[in-house]
C-alpha atoms as a PDB file:
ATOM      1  CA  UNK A   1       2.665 -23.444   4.541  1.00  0.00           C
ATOM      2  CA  UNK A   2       3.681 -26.230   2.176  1.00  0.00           C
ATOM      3  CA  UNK A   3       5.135 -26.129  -1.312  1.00  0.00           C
ATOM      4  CA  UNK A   4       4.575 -29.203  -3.792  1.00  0.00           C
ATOM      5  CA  UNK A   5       6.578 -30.066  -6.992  1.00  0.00           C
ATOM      6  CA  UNK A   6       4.759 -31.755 -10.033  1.00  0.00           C
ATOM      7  CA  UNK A   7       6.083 -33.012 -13.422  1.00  0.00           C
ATOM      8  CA  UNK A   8       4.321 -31.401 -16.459  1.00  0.00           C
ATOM      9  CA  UNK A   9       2.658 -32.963 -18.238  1.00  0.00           C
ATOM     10  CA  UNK A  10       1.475 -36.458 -15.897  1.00  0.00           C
ATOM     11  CA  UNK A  11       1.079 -33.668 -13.292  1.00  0.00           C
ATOM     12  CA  UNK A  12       2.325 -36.606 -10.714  1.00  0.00           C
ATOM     13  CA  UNK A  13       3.343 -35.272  -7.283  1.00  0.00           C
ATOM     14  CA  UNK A  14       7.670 -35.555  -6.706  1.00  0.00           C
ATOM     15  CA  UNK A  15       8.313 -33.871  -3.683  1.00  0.00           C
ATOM     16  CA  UNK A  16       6.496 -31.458  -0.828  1.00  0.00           C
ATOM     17  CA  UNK A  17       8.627 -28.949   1.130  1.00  0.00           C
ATOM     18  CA  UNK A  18       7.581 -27.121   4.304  1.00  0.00           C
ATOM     19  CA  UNK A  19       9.328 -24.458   6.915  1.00  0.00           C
ATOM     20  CA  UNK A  20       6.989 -21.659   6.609  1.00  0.00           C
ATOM     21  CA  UNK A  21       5.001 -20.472   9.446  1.00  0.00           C
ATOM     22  CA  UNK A  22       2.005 -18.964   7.485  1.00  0.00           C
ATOM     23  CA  UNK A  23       1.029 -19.468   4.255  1.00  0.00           C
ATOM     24  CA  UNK A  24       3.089 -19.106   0.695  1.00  0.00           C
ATOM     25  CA  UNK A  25       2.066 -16.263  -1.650  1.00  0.00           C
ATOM     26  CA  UNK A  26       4.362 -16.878  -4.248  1.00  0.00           C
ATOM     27  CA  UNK A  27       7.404 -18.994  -5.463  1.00  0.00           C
ATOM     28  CA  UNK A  28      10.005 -19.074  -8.744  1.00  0.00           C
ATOM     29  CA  UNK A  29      12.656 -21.371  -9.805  1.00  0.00           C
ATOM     30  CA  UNK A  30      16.104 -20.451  -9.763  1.00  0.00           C
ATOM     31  CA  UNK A  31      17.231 -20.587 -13.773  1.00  0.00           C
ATOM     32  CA  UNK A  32      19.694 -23.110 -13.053  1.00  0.00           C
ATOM     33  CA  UNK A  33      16.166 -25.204 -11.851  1.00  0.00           C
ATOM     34  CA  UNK A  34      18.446 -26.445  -8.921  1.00  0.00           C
ATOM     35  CA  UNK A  35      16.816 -24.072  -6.338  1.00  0.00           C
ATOM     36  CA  UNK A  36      13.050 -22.788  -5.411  1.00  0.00           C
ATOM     37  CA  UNK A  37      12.486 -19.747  -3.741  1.00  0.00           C
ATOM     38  CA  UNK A  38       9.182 -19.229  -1.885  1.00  0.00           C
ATOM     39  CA  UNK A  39       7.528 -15.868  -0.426  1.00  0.00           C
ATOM     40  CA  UNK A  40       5.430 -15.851   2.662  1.00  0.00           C
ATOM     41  CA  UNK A  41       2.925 -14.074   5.108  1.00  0.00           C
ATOM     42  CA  UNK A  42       4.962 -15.326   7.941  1.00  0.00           C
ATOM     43  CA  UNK A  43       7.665 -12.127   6.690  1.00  0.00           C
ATOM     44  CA  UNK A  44      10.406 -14.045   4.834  1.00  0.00           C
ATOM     45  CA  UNK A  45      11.673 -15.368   1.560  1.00  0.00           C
ATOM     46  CA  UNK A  46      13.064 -19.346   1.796  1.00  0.00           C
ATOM     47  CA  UNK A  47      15.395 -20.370  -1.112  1.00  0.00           C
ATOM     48  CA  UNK A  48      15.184 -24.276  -1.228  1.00  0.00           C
ATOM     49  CA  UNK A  49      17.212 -26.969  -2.564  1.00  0.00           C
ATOM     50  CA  UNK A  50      15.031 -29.054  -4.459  1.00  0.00           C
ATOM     51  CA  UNK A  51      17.302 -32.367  -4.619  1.00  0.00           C
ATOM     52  CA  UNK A  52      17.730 -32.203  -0.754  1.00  0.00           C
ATOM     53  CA  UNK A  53      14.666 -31.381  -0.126  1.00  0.00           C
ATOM     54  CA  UNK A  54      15.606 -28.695   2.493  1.00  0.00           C
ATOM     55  CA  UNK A  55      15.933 -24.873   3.051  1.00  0.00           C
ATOM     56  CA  UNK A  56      19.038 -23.526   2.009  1.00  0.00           C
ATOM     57  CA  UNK A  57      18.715 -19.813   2.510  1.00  0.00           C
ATOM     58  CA  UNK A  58      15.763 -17.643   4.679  1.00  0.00           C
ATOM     59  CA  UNK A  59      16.272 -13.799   4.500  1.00  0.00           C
ATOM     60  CA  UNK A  60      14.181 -12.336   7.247  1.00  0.00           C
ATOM     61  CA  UNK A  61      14.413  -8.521   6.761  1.00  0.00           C
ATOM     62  CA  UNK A  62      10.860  -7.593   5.328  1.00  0.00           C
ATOM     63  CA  UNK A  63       8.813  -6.154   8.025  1.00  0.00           C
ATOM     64  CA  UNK A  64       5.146  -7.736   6.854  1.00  0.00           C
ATOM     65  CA  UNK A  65       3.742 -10.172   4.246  1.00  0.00           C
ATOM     66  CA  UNK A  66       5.908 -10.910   0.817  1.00  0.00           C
ATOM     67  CA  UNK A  67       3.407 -11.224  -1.842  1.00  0.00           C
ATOM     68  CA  UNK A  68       6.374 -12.256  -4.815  1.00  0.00           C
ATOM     69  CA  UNK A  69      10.008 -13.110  -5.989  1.00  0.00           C
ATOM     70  CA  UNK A  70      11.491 -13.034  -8.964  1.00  0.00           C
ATOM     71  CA  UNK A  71      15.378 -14.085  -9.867  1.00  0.00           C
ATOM     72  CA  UNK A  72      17.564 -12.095 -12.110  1.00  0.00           C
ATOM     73  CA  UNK A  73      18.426 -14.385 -15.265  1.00  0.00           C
ATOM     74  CA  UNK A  74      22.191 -14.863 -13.629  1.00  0.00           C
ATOM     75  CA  UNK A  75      20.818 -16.550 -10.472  1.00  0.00           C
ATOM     76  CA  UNK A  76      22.734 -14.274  -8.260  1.00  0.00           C
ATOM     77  CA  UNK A  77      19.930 -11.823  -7.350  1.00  0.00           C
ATOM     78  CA  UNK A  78      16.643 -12.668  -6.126  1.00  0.00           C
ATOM     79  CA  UNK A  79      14.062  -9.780  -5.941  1.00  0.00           C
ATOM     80  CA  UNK A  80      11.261  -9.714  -3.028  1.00  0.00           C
ATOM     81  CA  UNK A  81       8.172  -7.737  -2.868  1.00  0.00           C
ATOM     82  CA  UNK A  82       6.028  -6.699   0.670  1.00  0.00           C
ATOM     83  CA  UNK A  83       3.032  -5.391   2.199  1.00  0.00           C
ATOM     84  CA  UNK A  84       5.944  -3.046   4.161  1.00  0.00           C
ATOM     85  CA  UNK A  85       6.012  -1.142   0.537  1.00  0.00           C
ATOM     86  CA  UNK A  86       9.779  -2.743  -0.257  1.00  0.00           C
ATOM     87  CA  UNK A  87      11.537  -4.312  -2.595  1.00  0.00           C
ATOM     88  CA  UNK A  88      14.536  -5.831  -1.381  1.00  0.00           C
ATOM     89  CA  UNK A  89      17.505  -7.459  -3.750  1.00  0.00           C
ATOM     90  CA  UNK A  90      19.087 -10.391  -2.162  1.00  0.00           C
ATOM     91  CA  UNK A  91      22.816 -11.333  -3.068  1.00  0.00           C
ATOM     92  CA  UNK A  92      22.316 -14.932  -3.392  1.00  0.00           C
ATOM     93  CA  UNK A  93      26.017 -15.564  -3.167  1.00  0.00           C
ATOM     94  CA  UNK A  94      26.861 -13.648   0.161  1.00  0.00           C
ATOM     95  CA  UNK A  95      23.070 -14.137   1.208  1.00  0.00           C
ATOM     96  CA  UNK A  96      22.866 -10.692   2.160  1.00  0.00           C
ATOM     97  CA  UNK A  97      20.434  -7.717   1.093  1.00  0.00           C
ATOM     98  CA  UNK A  98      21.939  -5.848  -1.628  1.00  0.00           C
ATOM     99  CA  UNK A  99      19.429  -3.073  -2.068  1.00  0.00           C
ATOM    100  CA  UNK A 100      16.200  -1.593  -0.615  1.00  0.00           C
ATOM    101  CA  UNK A 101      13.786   0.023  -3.106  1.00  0.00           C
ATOM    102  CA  UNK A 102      10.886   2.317  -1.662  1.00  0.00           C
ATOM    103  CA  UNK A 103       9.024   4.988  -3.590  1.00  0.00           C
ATOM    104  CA  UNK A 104       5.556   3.124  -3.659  1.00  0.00           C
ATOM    105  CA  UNK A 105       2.928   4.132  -1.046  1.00  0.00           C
ATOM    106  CA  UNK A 106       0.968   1.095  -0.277  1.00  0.00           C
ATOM    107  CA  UNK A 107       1.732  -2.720  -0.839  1.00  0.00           C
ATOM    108  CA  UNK A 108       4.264  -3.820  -3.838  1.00  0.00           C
ATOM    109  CA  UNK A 109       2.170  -6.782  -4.594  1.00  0.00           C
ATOM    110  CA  UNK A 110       4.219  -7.955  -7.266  1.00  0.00           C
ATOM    111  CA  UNK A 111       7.628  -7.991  -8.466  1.00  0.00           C
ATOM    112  CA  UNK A 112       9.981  -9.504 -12.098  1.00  0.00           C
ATOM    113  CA  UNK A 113      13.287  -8.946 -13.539  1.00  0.00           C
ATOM    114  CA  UNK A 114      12.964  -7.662 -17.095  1.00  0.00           C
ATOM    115  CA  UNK A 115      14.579 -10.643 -19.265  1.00  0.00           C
ATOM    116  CA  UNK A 116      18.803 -10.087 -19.580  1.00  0.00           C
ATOM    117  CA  UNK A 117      18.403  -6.679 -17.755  1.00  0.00           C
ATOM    118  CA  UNK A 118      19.180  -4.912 -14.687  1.00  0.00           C
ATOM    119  CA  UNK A 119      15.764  -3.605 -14.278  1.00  0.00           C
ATOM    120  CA  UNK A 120      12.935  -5.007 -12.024  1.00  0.00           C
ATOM    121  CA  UNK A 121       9.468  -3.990 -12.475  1.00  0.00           C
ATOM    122  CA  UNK A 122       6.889  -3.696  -9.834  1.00  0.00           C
ATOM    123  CA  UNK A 123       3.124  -3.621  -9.653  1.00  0.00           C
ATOM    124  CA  UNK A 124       1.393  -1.840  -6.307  1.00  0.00           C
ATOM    125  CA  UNK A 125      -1.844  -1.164  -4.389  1.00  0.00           C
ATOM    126  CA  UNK A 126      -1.177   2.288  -4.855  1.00  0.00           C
ATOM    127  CA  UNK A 127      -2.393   1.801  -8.467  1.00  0.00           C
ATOM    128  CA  UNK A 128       1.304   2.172 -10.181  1.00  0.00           C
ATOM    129  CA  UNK A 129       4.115   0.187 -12.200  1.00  0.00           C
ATOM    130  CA  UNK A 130       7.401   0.843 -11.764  1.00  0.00           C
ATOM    131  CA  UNK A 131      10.487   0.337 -13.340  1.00  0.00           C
ATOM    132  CA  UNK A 132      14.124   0.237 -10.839  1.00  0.00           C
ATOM    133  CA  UNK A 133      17.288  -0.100 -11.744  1.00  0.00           C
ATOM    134  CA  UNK A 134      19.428  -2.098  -9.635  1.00  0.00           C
ATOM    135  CA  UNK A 135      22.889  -0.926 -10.503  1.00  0.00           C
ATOM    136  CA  UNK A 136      21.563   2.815  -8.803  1.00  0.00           C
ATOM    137  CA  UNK A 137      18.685   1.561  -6.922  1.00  0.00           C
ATOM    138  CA  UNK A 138      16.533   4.587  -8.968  1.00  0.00           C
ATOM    139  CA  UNK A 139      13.272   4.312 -10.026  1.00  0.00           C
ATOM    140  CA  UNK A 140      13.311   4.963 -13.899  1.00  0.00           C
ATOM    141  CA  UNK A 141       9.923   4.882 -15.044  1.00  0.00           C
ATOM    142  CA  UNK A 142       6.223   4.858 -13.411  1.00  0.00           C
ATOM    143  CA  UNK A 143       3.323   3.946 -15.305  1.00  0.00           C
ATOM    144  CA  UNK A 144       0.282   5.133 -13.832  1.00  0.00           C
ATOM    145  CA  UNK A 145      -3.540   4.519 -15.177  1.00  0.00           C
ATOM    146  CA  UNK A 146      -5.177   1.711 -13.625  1.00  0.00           C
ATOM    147  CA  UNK A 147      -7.825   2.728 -11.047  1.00  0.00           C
ATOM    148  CA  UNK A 148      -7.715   0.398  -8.642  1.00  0.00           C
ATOM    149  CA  UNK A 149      -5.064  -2.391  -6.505  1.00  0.00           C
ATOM    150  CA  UNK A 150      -1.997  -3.632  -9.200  1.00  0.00           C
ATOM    151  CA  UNK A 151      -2.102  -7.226  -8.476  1.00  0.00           C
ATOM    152  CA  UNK A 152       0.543  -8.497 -11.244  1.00  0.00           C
ATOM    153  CA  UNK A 153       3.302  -7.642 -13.739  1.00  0.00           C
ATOM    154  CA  UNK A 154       4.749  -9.712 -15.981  1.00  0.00           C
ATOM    155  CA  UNK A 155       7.028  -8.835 -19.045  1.00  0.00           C
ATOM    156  CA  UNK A 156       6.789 -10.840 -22.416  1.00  0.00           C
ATOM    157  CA  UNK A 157      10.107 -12.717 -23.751  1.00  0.00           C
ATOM    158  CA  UNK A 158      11.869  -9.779 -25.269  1.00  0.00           C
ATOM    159  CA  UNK A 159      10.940  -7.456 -22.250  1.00  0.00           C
ATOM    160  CA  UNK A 160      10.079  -4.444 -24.274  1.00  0.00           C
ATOM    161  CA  UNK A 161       6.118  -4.933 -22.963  1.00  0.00           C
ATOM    162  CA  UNK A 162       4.315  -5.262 -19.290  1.00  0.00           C
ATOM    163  CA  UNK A 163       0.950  -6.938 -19.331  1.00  0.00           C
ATOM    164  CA  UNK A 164      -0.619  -5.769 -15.622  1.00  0.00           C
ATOM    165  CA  UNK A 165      -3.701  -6.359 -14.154  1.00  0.00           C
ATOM    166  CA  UNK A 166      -6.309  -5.009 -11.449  1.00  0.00           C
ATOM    167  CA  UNK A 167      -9.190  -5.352  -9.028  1.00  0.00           C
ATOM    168  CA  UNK A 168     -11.465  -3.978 -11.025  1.00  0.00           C
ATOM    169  CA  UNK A 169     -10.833  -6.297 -14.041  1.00  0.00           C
ATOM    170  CA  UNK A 170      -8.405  -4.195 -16.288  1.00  0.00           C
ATOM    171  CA  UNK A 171      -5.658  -5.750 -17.704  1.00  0.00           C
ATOM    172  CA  UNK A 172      -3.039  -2.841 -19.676  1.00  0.00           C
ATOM    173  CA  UNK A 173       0.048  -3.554 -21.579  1.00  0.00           C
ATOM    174  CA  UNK A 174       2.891  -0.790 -21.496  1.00  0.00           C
ATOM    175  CA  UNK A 175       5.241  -0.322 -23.733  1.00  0.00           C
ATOM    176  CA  UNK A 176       8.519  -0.014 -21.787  1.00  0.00           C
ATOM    177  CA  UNK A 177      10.406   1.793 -25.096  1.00  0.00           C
ATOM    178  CA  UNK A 178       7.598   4.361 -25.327  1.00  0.00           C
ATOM    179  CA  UNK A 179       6.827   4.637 -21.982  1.00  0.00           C
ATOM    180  CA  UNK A 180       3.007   4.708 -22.415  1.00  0.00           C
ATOM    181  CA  UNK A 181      -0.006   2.856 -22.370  1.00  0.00           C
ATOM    182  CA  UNK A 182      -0.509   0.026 -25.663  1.00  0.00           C
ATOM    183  CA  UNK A 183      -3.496  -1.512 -24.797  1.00  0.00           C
ATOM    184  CA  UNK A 184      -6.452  -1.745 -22.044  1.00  0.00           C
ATOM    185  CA  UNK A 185      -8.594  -4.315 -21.979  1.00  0.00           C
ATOM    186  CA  UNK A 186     -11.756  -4.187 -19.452  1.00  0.00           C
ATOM    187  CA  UNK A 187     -12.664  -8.246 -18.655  1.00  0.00           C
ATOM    188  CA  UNK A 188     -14.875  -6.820 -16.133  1.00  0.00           C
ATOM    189  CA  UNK A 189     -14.267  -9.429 -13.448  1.00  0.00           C
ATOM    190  CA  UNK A 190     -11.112  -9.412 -11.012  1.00  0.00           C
ATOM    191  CA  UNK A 191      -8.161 -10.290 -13.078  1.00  0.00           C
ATOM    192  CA  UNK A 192      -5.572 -11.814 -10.470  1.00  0.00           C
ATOM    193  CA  UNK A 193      -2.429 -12.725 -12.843  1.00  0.00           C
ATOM    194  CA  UNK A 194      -1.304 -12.213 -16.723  1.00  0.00           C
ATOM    195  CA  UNK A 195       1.720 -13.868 -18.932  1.00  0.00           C
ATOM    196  CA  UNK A 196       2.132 -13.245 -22.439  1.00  0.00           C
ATOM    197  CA  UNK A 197       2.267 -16.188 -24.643  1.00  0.00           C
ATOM    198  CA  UNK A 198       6.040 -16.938 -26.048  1.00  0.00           C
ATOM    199  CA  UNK A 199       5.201 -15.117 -29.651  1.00  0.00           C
ATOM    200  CA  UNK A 200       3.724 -12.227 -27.232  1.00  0.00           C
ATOM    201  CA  UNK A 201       1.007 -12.525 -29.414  1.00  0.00           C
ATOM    202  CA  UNK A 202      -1.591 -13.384 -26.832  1.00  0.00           C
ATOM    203  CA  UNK A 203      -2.189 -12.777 -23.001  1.00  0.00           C
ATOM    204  CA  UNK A 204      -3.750 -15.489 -20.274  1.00  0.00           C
ATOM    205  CA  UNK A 205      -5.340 -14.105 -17.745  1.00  0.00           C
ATOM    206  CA  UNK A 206      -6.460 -15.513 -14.462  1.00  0.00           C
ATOM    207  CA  UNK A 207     -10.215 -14.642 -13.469  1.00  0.00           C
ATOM    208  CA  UNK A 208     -11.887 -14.557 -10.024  1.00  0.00           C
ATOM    209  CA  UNK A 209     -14.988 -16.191 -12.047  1.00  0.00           C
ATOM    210  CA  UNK A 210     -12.517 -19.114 -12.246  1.00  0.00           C
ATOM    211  CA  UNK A 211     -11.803 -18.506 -15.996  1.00  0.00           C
ATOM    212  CA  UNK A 212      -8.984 -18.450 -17.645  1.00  0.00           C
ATOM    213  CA  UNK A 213      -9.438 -15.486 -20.648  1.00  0.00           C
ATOM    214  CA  UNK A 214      -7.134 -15.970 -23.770  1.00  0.00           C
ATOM    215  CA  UNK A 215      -6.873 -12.641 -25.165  1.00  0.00           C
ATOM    216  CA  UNK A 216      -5.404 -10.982 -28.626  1.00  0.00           C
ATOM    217  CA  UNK A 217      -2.088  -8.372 -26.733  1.00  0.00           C
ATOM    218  CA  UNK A 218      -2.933  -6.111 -30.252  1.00  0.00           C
ATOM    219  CA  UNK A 219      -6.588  -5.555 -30.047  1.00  0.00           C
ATOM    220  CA  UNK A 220      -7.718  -6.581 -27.371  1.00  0.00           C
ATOM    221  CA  UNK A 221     -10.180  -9.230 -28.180  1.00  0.00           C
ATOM    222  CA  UNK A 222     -10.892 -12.394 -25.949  1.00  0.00           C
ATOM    223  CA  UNK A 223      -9.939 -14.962 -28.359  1.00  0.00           C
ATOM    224  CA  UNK A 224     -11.230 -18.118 -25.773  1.00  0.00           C
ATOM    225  CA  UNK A 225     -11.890 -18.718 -22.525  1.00  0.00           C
ATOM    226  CA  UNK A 226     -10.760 -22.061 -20.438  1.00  0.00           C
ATOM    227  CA  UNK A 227     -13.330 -22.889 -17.977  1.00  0.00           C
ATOM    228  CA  UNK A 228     -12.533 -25.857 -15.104  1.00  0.00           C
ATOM    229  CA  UNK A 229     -11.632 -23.883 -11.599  1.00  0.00           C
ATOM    230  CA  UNK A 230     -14.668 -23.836  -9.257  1.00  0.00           C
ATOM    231  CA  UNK A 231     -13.313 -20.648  -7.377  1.00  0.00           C
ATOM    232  CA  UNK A 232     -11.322 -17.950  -8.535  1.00  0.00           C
ATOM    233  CA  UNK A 233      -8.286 -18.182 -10.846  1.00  0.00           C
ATOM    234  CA  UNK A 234      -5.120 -16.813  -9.139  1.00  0.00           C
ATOM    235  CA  UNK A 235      -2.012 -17.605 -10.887  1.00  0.00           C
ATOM    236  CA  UNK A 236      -0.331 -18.580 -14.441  1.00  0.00           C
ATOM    237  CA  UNK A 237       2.597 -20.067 -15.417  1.00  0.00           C
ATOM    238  CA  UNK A 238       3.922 -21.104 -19.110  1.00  0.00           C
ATOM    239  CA  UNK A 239       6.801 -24.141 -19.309  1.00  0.00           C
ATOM    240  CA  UNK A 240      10.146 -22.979 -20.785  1.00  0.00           C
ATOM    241  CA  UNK A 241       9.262 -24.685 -24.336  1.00  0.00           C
ATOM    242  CA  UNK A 242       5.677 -22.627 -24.834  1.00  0.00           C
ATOM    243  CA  UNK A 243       3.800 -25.859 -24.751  1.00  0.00           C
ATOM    244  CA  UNK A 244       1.760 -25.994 -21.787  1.00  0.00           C
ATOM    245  CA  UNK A 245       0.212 -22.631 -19.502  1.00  0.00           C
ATOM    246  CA  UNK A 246      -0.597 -23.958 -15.628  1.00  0.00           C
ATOM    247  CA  UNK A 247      -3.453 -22.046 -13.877  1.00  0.00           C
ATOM    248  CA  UNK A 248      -3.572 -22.940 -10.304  1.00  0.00           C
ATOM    249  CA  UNK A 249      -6.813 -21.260  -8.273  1.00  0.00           C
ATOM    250  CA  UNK A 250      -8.328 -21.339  -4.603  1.00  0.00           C
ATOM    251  CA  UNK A 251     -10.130 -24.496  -5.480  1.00  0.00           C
ATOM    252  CA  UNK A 252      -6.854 -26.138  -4.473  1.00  0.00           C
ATOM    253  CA  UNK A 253      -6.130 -27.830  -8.032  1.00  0.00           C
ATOM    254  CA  UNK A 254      -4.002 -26.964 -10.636  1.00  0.00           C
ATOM    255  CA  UNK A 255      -4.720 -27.431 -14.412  1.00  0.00           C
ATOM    256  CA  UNK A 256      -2.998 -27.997 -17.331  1.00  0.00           C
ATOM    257  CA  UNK A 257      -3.886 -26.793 -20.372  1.00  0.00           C
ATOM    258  CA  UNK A 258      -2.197 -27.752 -23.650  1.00  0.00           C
END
């Protein structure tokens, strides 16, 4: 129910926020790094601000769980994914629900503005990835070949690729241009969470073995593996500059890996 903010790389604690009533899935920094906006099971999506130290915006109209959040590259749209099979686009200005996307069929587990676009991908327990626009509020592409749960979608720094990942351990990168299937890579264990590297040359991927996989995005290949977590591997992050990726898993720690 608690968020925590850390300084990279000392990883020393500077502030804890809390408001939630049950537990945060996800979280992402406004681009101006002024604001935090956090995802919960409890049904709503908090925006904080970090140098008060207090909730500055809850939007309360998902019917279930939000699993994820993503903010468009302005700052005036923030994008929120549910268990209720939504997305919802919040006007961070007026602090009112722009849009409401449905065409998935079971939980949209994960949700990201393409970089200096209009378009948000999502990632869903119905096994697809989908591309909306949010001028029409259309779904423009699907992507469909993974055989089990989506669990995350991420786009590399040009946003012409999706890395995605699965249940069953398959992590795919689309080609958004092409609309098709690049690559699919089988790390046969539970892959939780993907980011391409800044040169999009490589993908991290978060394990459930409590790895973190370093893989080759053109052929595949696991190039290393970062061992440390005790339990599963559940999320990535890479700093603005490209210098550090942060792996937090459910053995409550965080690691930073240089």
């Amino acid at each position: 129910k608690t968020w925590k903010l850390w300084s990279i790389p000392k990883g020393e604690l500077i502030l804890t926020g809390s408001g939630h009533k049950s537990w945060i899935s996800g979280l992402e920094f406004h681009p101006k790094g002024k604001m935090l906006a956090t995802t919960s099971g409890d049904g709503t999506v908090k925006i904080w601000d970090i140098l008060k130290t207090k909730c500055a915006m809850t939007f309360s109209e998902h019917t279930q769980a939000v699993w994820d959040c993503s903010f468009h590259d302005t700052g005036d749209f923030l994008a929120s994914c549910s268990m209720d099979q939504t997305v919802k686009v919040w006007d961070t200005n007026s602090q009112r629900c722009r849009h409401t996307f449905r065409g998935h069929v079971d939980s949209i587990n994960s949700v990201t503005f393409q970089p200096y676009s209009n378009n948000i991908c999502t990632g869903s327990a119905d096994k697809s990835v989908s591309i909306w626009d949010l001028r029409s509020g259309l779904c423009i592409q699907t992507f469909v070949g993974h055989t089990n749960a989506v669990g995350s979608v991420s786009f590399n720094i040009k946003g012409d690729c999706i890395v995605s990942t699965d249940a069953d351990g398959v992590v795919k990168v689309w080609d958004v241009r092409m609309v098709g299937e690049r690559l699919s890579i089988d790390l046969k264990v539970p892959v939780n969470d993907a980011k391409f590297d800044r040169s999009s040359r490589t993908i991290a991927a978060a394990c459930d073995d409590g790895t973190v996989k370093i893989v080759d995005s053109g052929d595949g290949k696991v190039m290393g593996v970062l061992t440390g977590h005790e339990k599963a591997a559940l999320a990535l992050q890479i700093d603005p500059a490209g210098r550090f990726l942060i792996s937090c898993g459910s053995d409550n720690s965080f690691r930073i890996w240089a």
